[in-house]
PDB file of N, CA and C in Angstrom:
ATOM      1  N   UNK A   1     -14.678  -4.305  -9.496  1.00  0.00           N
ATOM      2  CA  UNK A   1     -13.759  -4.507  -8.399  1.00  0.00           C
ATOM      3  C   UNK A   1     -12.441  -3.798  -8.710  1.00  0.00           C
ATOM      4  N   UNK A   2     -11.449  -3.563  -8.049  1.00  0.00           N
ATOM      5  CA  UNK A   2     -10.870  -1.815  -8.150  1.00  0.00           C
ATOM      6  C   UNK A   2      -9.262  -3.248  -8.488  1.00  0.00           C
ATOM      7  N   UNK A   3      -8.778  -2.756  -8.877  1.00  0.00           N
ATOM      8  CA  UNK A   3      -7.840  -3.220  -9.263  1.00  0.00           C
ATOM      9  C   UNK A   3      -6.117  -2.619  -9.086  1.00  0.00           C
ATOM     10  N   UNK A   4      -5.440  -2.970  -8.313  1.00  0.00           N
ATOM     11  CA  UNK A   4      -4.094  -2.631  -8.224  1.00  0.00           C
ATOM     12  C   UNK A   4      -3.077  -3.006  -9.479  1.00  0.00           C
ATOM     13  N   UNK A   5      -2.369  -1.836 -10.001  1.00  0.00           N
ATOM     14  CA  UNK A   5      -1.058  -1.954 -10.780  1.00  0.00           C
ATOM     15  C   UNK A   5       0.242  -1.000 -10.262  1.00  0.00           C
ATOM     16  N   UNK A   6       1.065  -2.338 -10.249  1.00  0.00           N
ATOM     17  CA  UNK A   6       2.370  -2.036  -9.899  1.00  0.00           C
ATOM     18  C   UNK A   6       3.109  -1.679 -10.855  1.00  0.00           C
ATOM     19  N   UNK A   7       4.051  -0.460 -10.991  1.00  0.00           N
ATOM     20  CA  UNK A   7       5.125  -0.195 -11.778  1.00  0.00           C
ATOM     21  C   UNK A   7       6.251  -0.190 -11.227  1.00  0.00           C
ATOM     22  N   UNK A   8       7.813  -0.472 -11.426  1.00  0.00           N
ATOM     23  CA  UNK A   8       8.606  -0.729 -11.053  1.00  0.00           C
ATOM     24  C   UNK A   8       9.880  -0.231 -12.121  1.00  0.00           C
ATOM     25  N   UNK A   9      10.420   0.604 -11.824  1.00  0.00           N
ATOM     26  CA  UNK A   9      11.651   1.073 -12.827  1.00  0.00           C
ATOM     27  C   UNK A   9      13.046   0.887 -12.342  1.00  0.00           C
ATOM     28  N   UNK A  10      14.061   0.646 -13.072  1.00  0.00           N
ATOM     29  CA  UNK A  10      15.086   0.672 -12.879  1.00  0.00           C
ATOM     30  C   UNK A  10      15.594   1.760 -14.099  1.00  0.00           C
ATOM     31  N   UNK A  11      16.043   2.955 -13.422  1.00  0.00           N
ATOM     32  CA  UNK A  11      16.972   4.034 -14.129  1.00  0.00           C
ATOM     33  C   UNK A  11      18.483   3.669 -15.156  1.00  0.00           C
ATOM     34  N   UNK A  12      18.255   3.884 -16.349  1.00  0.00           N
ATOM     35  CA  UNK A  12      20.101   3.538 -17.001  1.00  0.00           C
ATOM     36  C   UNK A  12      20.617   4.291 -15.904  1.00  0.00           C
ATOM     37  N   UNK A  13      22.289   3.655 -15.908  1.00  0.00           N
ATOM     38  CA  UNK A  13      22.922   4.304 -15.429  1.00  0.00           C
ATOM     39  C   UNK A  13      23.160   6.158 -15.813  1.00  0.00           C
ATOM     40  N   UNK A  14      22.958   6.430 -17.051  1.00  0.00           N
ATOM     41  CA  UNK A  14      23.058   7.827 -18.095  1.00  0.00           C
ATOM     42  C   UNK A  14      21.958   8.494 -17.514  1.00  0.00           C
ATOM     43  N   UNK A  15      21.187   8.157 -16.799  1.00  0.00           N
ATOM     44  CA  UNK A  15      19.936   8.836 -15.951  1.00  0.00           C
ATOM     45  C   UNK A  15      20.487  10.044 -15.019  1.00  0.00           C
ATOM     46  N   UNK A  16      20.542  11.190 -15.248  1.00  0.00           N
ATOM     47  CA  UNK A  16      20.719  12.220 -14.326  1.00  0.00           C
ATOM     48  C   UNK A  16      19.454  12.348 -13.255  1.00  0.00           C
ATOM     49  N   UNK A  17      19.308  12.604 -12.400  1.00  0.00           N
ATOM     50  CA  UNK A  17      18.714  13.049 -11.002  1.00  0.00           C
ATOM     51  C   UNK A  17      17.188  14.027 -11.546  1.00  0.00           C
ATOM     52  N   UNK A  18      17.644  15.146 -12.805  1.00  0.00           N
ATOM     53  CA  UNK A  18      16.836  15.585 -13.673  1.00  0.00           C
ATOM     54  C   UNK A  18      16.139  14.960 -13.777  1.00  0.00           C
ATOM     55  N   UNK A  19      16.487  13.742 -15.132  1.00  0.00           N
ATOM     56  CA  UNK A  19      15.903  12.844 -15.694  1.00  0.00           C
ATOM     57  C   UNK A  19      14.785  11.966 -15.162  1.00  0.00           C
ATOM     58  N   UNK A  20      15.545  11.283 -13.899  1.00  0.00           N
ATOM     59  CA  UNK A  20      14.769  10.610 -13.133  1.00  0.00           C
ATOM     60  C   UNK A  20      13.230  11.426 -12.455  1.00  0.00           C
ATOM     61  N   UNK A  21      13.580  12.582 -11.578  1.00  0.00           N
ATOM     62  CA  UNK A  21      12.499  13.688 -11.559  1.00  0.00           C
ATOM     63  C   UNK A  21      11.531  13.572 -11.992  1.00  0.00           C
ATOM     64  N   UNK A  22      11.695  14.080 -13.731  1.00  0.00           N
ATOM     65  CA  UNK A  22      11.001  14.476 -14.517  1.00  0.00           C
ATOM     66  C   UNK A  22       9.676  12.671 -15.150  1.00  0.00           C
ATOM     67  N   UNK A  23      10.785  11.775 -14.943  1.00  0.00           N
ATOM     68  CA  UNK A  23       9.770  10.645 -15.514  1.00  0.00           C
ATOM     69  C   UNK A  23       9.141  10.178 -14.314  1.00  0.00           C
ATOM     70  N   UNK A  24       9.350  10.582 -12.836  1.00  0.00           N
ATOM     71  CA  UNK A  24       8.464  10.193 -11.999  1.00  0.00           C
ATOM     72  C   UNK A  24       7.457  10.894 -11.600  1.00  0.00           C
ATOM     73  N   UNK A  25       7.867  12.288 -11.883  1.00  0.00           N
ATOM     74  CA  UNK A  25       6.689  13.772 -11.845  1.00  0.00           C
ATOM     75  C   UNK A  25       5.551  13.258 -12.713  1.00  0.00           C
ATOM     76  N   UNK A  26       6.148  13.099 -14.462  1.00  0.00           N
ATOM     77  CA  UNK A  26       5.328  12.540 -15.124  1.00  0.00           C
ATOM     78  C   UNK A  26       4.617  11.277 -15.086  1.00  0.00           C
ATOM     79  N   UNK A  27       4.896  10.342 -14.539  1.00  0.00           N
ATOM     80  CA  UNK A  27       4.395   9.113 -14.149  1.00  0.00           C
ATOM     81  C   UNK A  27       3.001   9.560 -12.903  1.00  0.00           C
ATOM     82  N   UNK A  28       3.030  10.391 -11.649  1.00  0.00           N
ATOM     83  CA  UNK A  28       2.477  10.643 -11.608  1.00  0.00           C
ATOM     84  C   UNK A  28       1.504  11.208 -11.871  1.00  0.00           C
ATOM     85  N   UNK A  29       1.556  12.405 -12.747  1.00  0.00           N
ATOM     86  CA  UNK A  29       0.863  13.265 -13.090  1.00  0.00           C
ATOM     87  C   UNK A  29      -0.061  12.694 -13.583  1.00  0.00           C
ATOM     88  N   UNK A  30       0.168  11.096 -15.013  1.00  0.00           N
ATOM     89  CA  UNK A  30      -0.945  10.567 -15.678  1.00  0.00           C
ATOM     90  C   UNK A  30      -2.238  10.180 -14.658  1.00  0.00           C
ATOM     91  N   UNK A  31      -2.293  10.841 -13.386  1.00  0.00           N
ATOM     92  CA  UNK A  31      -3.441  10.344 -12.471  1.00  0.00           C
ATOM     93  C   UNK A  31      -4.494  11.275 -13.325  1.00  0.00           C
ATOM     94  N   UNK A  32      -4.005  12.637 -13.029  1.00  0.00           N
ATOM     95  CA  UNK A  32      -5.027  13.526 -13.558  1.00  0.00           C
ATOM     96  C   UNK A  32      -4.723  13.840 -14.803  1.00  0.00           C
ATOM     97  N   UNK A  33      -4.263  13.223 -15.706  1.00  0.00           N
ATOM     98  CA  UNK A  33      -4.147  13.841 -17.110  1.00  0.00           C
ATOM     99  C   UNK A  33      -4.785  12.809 -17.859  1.00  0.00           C
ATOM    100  N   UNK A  34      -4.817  11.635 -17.430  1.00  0.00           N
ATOM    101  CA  UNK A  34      -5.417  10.684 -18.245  1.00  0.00           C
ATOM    102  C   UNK A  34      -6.813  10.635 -18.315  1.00  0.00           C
ATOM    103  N   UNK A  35      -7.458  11.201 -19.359  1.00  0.00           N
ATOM    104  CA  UNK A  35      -8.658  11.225 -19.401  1.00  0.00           C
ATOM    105  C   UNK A  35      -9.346  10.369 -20.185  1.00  0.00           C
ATOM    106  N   UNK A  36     -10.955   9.481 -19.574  1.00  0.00           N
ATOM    107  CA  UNK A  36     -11.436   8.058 -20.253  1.00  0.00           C
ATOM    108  C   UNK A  36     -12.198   8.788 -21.480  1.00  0.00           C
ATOM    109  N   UNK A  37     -12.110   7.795 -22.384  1.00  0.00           N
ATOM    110  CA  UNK A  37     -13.097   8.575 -23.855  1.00  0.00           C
ATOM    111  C   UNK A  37     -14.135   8.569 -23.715  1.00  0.00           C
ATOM    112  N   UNK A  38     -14.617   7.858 -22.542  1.00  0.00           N
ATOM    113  CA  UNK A  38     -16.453   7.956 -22.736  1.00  0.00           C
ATOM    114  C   UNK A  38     -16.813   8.695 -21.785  1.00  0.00           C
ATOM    115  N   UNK A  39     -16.316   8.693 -20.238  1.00  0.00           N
ATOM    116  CA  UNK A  39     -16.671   9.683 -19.067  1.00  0.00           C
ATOM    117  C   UNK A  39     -16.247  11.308 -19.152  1.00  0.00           C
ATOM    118  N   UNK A  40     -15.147  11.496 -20.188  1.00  0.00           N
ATOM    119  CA  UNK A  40     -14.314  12.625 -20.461  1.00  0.00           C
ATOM    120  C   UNK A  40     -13.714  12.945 -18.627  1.00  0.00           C
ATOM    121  N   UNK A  41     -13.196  12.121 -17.837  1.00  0.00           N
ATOM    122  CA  UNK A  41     -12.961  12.636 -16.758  1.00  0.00           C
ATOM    123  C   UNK A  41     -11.509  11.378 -16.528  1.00  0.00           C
ATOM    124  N   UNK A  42     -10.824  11.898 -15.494  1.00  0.00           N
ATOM    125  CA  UNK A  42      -9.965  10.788 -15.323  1.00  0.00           C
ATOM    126  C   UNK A  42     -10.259  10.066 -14.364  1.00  0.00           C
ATOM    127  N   UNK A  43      -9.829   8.531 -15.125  1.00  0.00           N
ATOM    128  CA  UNK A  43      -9.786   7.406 -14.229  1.00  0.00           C
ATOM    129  C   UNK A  43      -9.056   6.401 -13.910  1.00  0.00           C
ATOM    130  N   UNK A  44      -7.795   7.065 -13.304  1.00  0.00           N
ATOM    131  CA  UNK A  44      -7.335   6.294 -12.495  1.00  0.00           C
ATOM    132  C   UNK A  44      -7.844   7.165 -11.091  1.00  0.00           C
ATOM    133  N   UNK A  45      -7.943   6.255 -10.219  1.00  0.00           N
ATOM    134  CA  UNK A  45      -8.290   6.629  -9.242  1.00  0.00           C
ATOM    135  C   UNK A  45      -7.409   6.969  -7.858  1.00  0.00           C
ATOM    136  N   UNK A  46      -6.270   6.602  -8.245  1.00  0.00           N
ATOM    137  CA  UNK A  46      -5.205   7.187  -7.084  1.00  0.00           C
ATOM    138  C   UNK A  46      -4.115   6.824  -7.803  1.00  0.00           C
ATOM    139  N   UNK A  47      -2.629   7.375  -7.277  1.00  0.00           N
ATOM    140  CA  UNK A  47      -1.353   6.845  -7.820  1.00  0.00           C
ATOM    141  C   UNK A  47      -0.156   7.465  -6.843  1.00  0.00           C
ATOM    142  N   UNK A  48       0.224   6.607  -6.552  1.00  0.00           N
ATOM    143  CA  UNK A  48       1.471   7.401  -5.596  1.00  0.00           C
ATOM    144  C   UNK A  48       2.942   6.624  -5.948  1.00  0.00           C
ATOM    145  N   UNK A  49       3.970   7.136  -5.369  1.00  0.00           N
ATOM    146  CA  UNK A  49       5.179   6.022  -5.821  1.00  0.00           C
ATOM    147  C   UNK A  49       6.100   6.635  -4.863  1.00  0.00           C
ATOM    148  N   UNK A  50       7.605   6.230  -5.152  1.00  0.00           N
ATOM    149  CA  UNK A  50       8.728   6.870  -4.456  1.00  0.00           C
ATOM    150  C   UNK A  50       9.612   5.962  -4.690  1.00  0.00           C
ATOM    151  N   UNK A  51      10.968   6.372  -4.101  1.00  0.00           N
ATOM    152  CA  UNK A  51      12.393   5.791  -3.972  1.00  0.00           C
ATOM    153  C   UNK A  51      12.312   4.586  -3.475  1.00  0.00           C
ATOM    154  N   UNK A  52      12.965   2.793  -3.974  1.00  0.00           N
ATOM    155  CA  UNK A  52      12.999   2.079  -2.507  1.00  0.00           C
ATOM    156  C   UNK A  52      13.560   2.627  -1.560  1.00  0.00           C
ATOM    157  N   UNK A  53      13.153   2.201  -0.592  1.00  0.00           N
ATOM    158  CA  UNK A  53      14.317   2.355   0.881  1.00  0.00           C
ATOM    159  C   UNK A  53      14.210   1.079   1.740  1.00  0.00           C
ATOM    160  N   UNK A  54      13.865   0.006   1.141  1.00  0.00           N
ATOM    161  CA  UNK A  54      14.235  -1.361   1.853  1.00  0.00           C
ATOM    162  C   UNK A  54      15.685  -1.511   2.224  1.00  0.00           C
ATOM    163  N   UNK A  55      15.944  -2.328   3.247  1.00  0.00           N
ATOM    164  CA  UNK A  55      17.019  -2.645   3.648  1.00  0.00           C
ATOM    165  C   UNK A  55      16.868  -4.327   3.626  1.00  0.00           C
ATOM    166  N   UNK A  56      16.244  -5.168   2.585  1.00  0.00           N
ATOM    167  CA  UNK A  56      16.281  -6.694   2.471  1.00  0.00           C
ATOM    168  C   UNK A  56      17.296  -7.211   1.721  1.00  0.00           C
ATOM    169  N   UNK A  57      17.781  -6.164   0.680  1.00  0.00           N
ATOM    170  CA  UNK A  57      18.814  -6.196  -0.196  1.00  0.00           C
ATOM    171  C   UNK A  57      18.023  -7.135  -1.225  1.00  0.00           C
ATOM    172  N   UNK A  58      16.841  -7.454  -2.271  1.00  0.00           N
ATOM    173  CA  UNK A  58      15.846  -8.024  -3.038  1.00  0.00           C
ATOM    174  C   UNK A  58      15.516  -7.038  -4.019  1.00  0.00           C
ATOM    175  N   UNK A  59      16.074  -5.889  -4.260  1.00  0.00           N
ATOM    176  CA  UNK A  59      15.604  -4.924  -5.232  1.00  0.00           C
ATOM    177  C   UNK A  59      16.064  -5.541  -6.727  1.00  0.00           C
ATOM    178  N   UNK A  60      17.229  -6.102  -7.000  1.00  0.00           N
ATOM    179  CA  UNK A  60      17.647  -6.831  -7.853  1.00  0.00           C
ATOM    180  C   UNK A  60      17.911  -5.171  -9.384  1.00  0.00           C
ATOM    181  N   UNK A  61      18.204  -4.395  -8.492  1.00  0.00           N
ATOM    182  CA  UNK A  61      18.118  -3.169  -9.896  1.00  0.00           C
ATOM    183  C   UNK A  61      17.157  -2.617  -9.991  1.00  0.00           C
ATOM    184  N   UNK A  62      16.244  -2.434  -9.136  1.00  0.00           N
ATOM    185  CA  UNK A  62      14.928  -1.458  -9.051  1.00  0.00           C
ATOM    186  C   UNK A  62      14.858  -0.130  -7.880  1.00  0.00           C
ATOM    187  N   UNK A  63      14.727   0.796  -8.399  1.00  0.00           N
ATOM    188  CA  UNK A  63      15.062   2.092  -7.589  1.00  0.00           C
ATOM    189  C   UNK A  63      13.848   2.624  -7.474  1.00  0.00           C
ATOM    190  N   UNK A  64      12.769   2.251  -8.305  1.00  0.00           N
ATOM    191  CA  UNK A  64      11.668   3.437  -7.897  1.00  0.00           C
ATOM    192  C   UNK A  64      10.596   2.598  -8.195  1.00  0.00           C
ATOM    193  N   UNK A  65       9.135   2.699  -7.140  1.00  0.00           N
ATOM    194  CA  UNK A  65       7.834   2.133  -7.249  1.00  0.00           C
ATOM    195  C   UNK A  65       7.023   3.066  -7.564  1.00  0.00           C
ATOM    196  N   UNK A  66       6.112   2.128  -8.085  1.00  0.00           N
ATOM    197  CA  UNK A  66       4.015   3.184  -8.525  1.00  0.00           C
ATOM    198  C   UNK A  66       3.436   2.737  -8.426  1.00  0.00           C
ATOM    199  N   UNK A  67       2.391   2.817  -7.541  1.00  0.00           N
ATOM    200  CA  UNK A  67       1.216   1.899  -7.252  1.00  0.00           C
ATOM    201  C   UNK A  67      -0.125   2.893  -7.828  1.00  0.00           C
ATOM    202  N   UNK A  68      -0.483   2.274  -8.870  1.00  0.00           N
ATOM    203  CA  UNK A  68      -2.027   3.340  -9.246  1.00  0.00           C
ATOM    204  C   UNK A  68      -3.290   1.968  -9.423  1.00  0.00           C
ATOM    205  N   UNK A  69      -4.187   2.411  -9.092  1.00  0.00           N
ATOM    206  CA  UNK A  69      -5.590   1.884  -8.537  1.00  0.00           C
ATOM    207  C   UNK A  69      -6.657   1.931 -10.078  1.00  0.00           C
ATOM    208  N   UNK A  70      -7.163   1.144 -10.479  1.00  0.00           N
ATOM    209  CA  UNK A  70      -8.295   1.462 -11.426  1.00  0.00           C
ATOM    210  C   UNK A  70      -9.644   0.780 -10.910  1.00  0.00           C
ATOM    211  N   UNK A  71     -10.886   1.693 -11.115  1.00  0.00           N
ATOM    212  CA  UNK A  71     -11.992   0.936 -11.014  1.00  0.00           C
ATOM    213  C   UNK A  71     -12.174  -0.654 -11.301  1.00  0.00           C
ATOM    214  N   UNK A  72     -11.425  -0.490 -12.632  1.00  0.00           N
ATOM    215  CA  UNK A  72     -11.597  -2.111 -12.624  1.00  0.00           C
ATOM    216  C   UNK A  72     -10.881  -2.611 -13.953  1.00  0.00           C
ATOM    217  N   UNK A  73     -11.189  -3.348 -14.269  1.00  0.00           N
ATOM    218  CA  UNK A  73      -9.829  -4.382 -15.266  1.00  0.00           C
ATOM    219  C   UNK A  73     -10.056  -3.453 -16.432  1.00  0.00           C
ATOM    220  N   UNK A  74     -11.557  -2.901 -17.001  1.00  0.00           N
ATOM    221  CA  UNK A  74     -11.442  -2.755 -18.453  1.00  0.00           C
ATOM    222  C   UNK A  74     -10.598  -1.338 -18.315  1.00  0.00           C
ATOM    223  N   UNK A  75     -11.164  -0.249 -17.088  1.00  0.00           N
ATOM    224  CA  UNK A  75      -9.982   0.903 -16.943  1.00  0.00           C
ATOM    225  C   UNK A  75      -8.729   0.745 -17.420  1.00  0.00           C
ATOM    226  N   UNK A  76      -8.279  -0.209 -16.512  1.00  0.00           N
ATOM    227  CA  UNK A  76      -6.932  -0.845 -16.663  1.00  0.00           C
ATOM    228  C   UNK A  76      -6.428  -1.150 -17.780  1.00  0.00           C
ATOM    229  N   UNK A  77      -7.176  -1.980 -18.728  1.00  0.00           N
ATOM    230  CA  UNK A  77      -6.819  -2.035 -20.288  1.00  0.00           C
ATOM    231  C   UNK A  77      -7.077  -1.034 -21.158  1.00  0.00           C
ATOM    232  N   UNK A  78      -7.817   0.248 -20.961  1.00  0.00           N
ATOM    233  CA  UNK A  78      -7.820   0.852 -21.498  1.00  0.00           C
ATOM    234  C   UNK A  78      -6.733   1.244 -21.958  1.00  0.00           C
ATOM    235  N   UNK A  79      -5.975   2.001 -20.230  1.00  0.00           N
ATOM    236  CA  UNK A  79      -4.739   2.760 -19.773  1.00  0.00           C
ATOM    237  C   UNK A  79      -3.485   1.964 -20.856  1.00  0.00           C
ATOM    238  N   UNK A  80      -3.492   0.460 -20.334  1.00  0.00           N
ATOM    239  CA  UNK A  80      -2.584   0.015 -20.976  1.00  0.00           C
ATOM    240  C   UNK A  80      -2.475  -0.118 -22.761  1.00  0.00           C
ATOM    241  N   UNK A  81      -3.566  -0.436 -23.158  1.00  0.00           N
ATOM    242  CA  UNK A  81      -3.513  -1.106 -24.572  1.00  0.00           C
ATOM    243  C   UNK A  81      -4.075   0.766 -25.268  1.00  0.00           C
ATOM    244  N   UNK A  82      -4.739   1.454 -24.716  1.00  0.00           N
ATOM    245  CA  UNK A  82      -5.250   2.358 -25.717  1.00  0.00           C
ATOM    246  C   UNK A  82      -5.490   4.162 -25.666  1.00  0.00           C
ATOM    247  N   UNK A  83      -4.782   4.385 -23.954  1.00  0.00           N
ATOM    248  CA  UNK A  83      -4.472   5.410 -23.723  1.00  0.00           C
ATOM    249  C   UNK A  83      -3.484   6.524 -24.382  1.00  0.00           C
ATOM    250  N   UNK A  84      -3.648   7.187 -25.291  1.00  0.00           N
ATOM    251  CA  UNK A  84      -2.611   7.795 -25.952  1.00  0.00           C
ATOM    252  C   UNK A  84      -1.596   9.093 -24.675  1.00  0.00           C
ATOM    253  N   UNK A  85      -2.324   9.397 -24.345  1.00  0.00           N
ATOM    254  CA  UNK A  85      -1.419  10.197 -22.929  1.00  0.00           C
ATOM    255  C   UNK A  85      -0.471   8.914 -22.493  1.00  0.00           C
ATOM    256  N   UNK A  86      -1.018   7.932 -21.882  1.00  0.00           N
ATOM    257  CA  UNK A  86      -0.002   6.569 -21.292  1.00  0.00           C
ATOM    258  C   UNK A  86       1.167   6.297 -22.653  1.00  0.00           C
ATOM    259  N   UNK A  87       0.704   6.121 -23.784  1.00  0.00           N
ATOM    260  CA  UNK A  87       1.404   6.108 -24.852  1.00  0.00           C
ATOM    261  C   UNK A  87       2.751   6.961 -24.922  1.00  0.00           C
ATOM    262  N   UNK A  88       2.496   8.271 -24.671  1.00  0.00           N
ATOM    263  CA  UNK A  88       3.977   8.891 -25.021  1.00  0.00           C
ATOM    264  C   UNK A  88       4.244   9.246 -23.415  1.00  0.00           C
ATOM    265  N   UNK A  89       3.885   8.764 -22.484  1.00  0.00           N
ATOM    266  CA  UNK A  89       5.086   8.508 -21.285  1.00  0.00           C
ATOM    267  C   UNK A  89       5.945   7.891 -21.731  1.00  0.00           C
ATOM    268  N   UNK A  90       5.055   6.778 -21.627  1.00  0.00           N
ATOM    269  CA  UNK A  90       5.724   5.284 -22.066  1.00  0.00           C
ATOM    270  C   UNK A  90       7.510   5.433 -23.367  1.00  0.00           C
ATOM    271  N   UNK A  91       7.145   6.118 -24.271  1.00  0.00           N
ATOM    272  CA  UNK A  91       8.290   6.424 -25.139  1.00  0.00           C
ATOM    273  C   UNK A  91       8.997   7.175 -24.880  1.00  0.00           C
ATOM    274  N   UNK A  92       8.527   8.010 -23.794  1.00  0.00           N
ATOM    275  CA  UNK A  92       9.318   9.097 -23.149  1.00  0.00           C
ATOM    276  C   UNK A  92      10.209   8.585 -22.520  1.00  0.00           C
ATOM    277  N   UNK A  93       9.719   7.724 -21.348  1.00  0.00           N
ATOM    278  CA  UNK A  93      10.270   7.567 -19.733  1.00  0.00           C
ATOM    279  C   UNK A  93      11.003   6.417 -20.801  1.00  0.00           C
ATOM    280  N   UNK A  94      11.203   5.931 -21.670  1.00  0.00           N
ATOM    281  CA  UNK A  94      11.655   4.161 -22.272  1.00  0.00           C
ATOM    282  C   UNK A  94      13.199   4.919 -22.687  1.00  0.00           C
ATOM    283  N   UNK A  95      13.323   6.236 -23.062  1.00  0.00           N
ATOM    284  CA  UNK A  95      14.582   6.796 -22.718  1.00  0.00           C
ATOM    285  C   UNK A  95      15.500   6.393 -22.017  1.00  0.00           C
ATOM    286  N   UNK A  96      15.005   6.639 -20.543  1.00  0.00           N
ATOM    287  CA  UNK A  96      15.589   6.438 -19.131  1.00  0.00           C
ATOM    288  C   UNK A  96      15.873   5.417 -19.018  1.00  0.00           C
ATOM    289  N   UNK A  97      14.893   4.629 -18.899  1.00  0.00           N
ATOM    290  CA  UNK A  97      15.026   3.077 -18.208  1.00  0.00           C
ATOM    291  C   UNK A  97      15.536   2.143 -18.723  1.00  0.00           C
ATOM    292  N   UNK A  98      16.384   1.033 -17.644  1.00  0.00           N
ATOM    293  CA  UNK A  98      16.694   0.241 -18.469  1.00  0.00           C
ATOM    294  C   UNK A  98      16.155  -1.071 -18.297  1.00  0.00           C
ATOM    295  N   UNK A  99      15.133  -0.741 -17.275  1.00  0.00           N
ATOM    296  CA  UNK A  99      14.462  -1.767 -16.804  1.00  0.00           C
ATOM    297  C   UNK A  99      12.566  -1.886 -16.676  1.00  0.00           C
ATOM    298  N   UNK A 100      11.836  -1.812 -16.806  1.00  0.00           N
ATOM    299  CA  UNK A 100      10.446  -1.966 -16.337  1.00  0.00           C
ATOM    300  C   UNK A 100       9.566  -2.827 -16.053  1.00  0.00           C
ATOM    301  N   UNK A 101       9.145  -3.476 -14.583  1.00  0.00           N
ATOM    302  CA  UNK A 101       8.480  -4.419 -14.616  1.00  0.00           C
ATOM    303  C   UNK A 101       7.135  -3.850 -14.006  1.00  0.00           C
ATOM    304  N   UNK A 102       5.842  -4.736 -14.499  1.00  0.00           N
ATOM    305  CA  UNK A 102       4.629  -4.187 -14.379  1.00  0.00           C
ATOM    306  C   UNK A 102       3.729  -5.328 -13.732  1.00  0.00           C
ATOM    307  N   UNK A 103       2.890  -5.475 -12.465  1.00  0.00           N
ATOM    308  CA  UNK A 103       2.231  -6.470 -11.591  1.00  0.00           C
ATOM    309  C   UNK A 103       0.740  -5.717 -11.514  1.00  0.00           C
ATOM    310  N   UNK A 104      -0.038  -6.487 -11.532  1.00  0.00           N
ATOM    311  CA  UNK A 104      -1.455  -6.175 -11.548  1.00  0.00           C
ATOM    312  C   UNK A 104      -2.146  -7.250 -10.780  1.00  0.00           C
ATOM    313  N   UNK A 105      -2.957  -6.827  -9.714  1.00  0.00           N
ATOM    314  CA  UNK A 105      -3.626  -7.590  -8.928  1.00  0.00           C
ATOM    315  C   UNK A 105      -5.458  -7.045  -8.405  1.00  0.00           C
ATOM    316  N   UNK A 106      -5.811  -7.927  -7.885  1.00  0.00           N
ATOM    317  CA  UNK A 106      -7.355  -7.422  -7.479  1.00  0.00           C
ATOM    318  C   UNK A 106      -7.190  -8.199  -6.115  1.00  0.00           C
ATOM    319  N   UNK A 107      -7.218  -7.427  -5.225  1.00  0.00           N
ATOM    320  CA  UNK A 107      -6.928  -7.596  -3.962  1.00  0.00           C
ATOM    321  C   UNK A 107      -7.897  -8.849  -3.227  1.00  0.00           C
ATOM    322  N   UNK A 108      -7.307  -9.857  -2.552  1.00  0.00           N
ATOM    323  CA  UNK A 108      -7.606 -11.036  -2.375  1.00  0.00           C
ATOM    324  C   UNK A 108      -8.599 -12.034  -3.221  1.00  0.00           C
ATOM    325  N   UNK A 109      -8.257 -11.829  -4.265  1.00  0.00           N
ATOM    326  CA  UNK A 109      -8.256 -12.987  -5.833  1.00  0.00           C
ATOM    327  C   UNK A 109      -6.750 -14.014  -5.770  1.00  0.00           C
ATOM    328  N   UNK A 110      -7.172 -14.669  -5.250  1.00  0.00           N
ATOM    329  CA  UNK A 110      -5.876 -16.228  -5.679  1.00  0.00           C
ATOM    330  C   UNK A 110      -6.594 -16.771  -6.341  1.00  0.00           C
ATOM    331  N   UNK A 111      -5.838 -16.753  -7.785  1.00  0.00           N
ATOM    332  CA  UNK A 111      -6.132 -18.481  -8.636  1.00  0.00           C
ATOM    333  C   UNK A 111      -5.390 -19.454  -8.283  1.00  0.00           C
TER     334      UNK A 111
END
């Protein structure tokens, strides 16, 4: 069952426009760069993001979303716990940010 993960960044203030760019270019990009060790192909299966532009005033310090899709939970842990590409985003983009929150769901699952 395909599984949704949310990423959520808040930029340091020391974040140039560059900066920001470059870790959301790269944030995307891990769609097709992340490749699984056993299929040799990538799997995440979609990923898109962008700027908020709510007007609820609830951002609380969050400027930019990512929504990427995995087949299913173990994908998902792969990415997280053992992906070495995800690995040096992660230390990369941890530069920038001074914030990161991360939500994972499987679409109409309530416990």
């Amino acid at each position: 069952m395909r599984l949704t993960h949310i990423v959520l960044f808040q930029f340091k203030f020391s974040a140039n426009a560059d900066d920001i760019k470059t870790v959301s270019q790269q944030m995307l990009a891990l769609r097709d760069n992340c490749i699984h060790p056993t299929s040799k192909k990538p799997y995440i299966k979609s990923a898109s993001g962008g700027t908020d532009n709510s007007q609820e005033g609830f951002q609380n310090g969050i400027t930019h979303v990512f929504v990427m899709e995995f087949e299913s939970a173990e994908d998902r842990d792969y990415y997280v716990n053992d992906d070495p590409l995800h690995d040096e985003f992660k230390s990369f983009a941890g530069q920038f940010l001074e914030k990161a929150q991360v939500i994972d769901f499987t679409n109409g699952v309530f416990k």
